[in-house]
C-alpha atoms as a PDB file:
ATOM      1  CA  UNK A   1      -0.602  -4.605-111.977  1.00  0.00           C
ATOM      2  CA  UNK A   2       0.939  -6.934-108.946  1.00  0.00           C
ATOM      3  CA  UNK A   3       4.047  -6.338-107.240  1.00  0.00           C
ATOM      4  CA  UNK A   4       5.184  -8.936-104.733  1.00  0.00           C
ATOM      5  CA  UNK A   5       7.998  -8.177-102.641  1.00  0.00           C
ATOM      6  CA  UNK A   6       9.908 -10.813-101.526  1.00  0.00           C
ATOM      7  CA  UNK A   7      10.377 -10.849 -97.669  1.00  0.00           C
ATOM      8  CA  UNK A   8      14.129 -10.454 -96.018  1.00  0.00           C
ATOM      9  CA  UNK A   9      15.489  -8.969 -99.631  1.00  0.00           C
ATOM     10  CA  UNK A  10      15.928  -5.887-101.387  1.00  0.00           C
ATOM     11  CA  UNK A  11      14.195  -7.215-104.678  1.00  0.00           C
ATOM     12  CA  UNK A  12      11.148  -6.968-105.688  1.00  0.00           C
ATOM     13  CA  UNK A  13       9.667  -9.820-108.136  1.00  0.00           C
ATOM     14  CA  UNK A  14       7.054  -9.260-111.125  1.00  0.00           C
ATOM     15  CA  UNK A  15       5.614 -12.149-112.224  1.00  0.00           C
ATOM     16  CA  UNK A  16       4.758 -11.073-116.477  1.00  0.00           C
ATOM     17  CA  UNK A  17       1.220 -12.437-115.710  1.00  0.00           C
ATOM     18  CA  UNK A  18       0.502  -9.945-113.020  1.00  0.00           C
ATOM     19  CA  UNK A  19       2.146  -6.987-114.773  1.00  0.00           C
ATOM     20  CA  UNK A  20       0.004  -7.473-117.889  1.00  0.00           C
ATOM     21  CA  UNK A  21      -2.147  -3.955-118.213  1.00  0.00           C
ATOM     22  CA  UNK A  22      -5.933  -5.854-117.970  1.00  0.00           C
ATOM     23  CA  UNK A  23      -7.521  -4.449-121.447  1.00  0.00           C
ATOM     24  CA  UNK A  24      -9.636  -1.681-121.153  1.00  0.00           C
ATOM     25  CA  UNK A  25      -7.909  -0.661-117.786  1.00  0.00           C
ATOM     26  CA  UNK A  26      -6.555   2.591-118.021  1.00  0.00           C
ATOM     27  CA  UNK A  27      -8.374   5.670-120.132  1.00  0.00           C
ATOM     28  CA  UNK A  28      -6.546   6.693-123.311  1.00  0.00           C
ATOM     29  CA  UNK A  29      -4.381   8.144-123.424  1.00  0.00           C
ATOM     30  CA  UNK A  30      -2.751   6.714-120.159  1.00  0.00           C
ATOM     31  CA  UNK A  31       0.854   7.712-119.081  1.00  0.00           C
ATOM     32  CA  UNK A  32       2.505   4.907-117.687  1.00  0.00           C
ATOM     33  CA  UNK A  33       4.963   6.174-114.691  1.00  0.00           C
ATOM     34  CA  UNK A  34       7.825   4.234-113.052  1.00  0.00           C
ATOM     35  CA  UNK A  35       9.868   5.523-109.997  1.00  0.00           C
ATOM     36  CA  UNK A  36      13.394   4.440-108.887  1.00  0.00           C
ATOM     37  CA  UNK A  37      13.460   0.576-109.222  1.00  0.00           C
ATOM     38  CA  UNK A  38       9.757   0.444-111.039  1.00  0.00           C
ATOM     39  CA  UNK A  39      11.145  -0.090-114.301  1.00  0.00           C
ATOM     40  CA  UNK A  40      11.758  -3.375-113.343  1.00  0.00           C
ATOM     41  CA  UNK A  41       8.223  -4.031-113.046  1.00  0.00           C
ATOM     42  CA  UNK A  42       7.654  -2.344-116.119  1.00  0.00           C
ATOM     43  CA  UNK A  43      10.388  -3.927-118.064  1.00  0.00           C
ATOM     44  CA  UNK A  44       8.265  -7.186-116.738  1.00  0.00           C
ATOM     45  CA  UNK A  45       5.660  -6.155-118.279  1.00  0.00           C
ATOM     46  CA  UNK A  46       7.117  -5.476-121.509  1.00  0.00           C
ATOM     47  CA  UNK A  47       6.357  -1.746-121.526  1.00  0.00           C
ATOM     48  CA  UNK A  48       9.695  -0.851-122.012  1.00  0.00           C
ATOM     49  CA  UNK A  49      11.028  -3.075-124.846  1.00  0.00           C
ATOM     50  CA  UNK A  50      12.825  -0.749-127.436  1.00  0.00           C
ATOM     51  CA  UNK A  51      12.234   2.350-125.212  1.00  0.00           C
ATOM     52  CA  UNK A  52      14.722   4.655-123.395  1.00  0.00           C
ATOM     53  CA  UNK A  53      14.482   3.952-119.188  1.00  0.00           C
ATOM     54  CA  UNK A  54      16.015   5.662-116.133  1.00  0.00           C
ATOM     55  CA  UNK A  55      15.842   3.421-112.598  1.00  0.00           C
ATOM     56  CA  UNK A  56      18.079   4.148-109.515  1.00  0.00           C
ATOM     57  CA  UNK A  57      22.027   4.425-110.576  1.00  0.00           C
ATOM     58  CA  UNK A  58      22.806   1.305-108.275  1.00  0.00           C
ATOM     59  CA  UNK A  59      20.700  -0.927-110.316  1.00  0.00           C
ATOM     60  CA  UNK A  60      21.087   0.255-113.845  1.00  0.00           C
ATOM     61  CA  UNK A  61      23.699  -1.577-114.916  1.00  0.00           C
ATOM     62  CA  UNK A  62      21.924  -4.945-113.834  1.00  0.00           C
ATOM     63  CA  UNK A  63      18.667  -3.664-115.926  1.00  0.00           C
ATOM     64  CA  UNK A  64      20.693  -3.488-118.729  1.00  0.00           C
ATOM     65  CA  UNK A  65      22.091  -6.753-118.300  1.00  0.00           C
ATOM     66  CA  UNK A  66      19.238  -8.466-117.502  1.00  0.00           C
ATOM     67  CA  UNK A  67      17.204  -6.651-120.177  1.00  0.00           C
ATOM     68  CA  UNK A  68      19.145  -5.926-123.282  1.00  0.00           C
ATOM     69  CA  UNK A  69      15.744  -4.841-125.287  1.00  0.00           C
ATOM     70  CA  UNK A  70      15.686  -1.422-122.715  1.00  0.00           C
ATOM     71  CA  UNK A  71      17.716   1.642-123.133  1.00  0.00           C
ATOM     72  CA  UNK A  72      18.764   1.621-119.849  1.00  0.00           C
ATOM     73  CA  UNK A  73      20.788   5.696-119.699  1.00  0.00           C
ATOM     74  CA  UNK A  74      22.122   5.558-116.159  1.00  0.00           C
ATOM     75  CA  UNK A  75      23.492   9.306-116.159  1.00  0.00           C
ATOM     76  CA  UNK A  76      19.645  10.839-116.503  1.00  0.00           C
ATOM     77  CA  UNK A  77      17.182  11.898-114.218  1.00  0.00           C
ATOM     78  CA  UNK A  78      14.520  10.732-115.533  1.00  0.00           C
ATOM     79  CA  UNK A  79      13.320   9.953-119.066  1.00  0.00           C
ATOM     80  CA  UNK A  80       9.726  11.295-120.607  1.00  0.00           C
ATOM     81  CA  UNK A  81       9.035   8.522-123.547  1.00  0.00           C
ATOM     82  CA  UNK A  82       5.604   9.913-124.238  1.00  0.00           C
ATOM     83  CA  UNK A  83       3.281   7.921-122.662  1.00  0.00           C
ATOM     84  CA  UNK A  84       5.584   5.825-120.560  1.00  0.00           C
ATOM     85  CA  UNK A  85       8.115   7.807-118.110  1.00  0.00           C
ATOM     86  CA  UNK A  86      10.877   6.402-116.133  1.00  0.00           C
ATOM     87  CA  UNK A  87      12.830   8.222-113.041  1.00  0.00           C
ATOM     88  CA  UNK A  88      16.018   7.575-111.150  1.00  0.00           C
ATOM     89  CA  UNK A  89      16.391   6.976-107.515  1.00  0.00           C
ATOM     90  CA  UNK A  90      14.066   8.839-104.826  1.00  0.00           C
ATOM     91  CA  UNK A  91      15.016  12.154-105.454  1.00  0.00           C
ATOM     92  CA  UNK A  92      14.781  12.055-109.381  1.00  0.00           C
ATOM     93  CA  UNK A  93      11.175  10.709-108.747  1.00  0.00           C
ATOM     94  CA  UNK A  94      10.286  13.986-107.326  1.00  0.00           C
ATOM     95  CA  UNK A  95      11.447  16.067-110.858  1.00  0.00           C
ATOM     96  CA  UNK A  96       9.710  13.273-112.492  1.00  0.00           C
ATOM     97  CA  UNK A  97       6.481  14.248-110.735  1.00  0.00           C
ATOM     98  CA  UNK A  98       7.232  17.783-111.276  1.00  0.00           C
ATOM     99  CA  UNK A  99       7.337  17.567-114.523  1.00  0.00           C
ATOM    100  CA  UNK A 100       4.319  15.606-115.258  1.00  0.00           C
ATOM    101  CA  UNK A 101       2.758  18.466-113.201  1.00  0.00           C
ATOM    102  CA  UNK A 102       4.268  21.156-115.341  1.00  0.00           C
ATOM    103  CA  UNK A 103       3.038  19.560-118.145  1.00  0.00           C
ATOM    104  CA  UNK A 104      -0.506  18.848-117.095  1.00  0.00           C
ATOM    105  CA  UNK A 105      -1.017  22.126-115.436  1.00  0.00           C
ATOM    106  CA  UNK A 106       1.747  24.966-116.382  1.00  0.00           C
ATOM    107  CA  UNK A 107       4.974  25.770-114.790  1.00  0.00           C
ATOM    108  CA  UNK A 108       3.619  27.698-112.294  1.00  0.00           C
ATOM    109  CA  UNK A 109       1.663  25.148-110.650  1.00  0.00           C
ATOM    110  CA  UNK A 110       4.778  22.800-110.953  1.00  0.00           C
ATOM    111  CA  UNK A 111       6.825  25.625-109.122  1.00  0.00           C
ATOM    112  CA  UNK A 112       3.987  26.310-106.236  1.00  0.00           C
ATOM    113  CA  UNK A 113       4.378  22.825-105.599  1.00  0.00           C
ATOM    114  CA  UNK A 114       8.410  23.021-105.727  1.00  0.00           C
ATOM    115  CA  UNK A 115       7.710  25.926-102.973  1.00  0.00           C
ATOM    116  CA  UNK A 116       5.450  23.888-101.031  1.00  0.00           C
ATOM    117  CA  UNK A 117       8.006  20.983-100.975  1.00  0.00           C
ATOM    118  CA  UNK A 118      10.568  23.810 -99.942  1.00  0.00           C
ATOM    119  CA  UNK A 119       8.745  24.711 -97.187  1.00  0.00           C
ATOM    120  CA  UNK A 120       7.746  21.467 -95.662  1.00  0.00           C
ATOM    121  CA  UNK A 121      11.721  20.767 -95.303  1.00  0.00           C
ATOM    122  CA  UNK A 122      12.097  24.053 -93.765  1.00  0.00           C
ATOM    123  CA  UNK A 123       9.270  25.911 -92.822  1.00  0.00           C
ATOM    124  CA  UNK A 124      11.240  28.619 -90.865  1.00  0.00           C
ATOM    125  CA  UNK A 125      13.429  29.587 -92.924  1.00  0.00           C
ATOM    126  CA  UNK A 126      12.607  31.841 -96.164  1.00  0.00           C
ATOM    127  CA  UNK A 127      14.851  30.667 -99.116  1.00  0.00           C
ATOM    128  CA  UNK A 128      14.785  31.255-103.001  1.00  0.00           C
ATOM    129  CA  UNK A 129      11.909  29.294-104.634  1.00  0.00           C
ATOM    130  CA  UNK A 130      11.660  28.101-108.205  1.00  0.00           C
ATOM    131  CA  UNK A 131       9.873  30.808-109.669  1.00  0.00           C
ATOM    132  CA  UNK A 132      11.989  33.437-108.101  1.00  0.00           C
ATOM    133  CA  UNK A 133      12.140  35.621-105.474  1.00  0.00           C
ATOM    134  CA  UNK A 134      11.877  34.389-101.903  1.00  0.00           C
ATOM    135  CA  UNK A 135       8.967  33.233 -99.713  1.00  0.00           C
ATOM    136  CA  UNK A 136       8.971  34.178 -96.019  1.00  0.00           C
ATOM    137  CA  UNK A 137       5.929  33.453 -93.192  1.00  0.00           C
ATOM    138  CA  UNK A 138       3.644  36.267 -92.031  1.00  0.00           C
ATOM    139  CA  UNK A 139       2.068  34.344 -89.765  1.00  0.00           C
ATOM    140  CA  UNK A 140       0.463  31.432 -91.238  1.00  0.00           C
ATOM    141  CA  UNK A 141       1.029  32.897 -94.697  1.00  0.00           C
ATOM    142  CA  UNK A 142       3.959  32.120 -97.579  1.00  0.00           C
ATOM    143  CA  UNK A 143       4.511  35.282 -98.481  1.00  0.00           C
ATOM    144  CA  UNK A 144       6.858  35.980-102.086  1.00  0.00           C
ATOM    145  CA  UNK A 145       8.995  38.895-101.867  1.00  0.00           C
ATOM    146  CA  UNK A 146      11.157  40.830-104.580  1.00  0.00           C
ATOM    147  CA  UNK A 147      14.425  42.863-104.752  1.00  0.00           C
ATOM    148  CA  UNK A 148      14.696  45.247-101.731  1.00  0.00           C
ATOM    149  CA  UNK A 149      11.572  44.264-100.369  1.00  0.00           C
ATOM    150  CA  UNK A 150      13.771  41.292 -98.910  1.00  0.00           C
ATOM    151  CA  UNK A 151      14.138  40.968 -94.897  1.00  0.00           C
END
């Protein structure tokens, strides 16, 4: 799939020809993920004719506008349609990939990686994490504490 982005403007153009899936391309079963503004490029492609879609609040209403045949629900997150899912703006990406982890490899893995997202944005600070409890550094190591083992 080709996405040309059009110098000096915010939009991005998808020609149908270069959004057609080439036959045989992906494995089955393929997911089919959009994030923020990508389900115009999916829309496009056709992929989301008759199906539910999510894409950043600011351009939602024009989706559904322009596109009548999507579901366009500006007031979600994101939107899991089976095999295609569609997220919101930037932020709503990131639950998006979340949950596609939690579903391919358990919450806990989902909620490691919640941590580890945690902890890049502030890596000094020890703060309640997904799964409960709260991580602090010992040294180089996140460390998860309970109850009155807190510091």
């Amino acid at each position: 799939m080709s996405v040309r982005r059009n110098p000096g403007t915010t939009r991005v153009s998808a020609h149908p020809r270069d959004c057609a899936p080439a036959e045989g391309s992906c494995p089955t079963p393929a997911r089919i993920v959009s994030l923020c503004t990508g389900a115009f490029v999916l829309t496009a492609a056709g992929l989301l004719d008759g199906r539910p879609a999510a894409t950043h609040w600011l351009h939602a209403e024009r989706l559904a506008r322009v596109h009548t045949a999507v579901k366009v629900d500006p007031k979600v997150l994101y939107i899991d349609d089976s095999d295609v899912l569609t997220s919101a703006g930037a932020t709503a990406a990131i639950d998006l990939c979340l949950h596609i982890l939690r579903l391919d490899h358990g919450a806990a893995v989902a909620n490691d990686q919640l941590v580890a997202l945690e902890d890049a944005q502030q890596p000094d600070r020890g703060r309640l994490g997904a799964a409960g409890g709260r991580y602090r550094r010992v040294g180089s190591r996140r460390v998860r504490t309970w109850g009155s083992e807190l510091t």
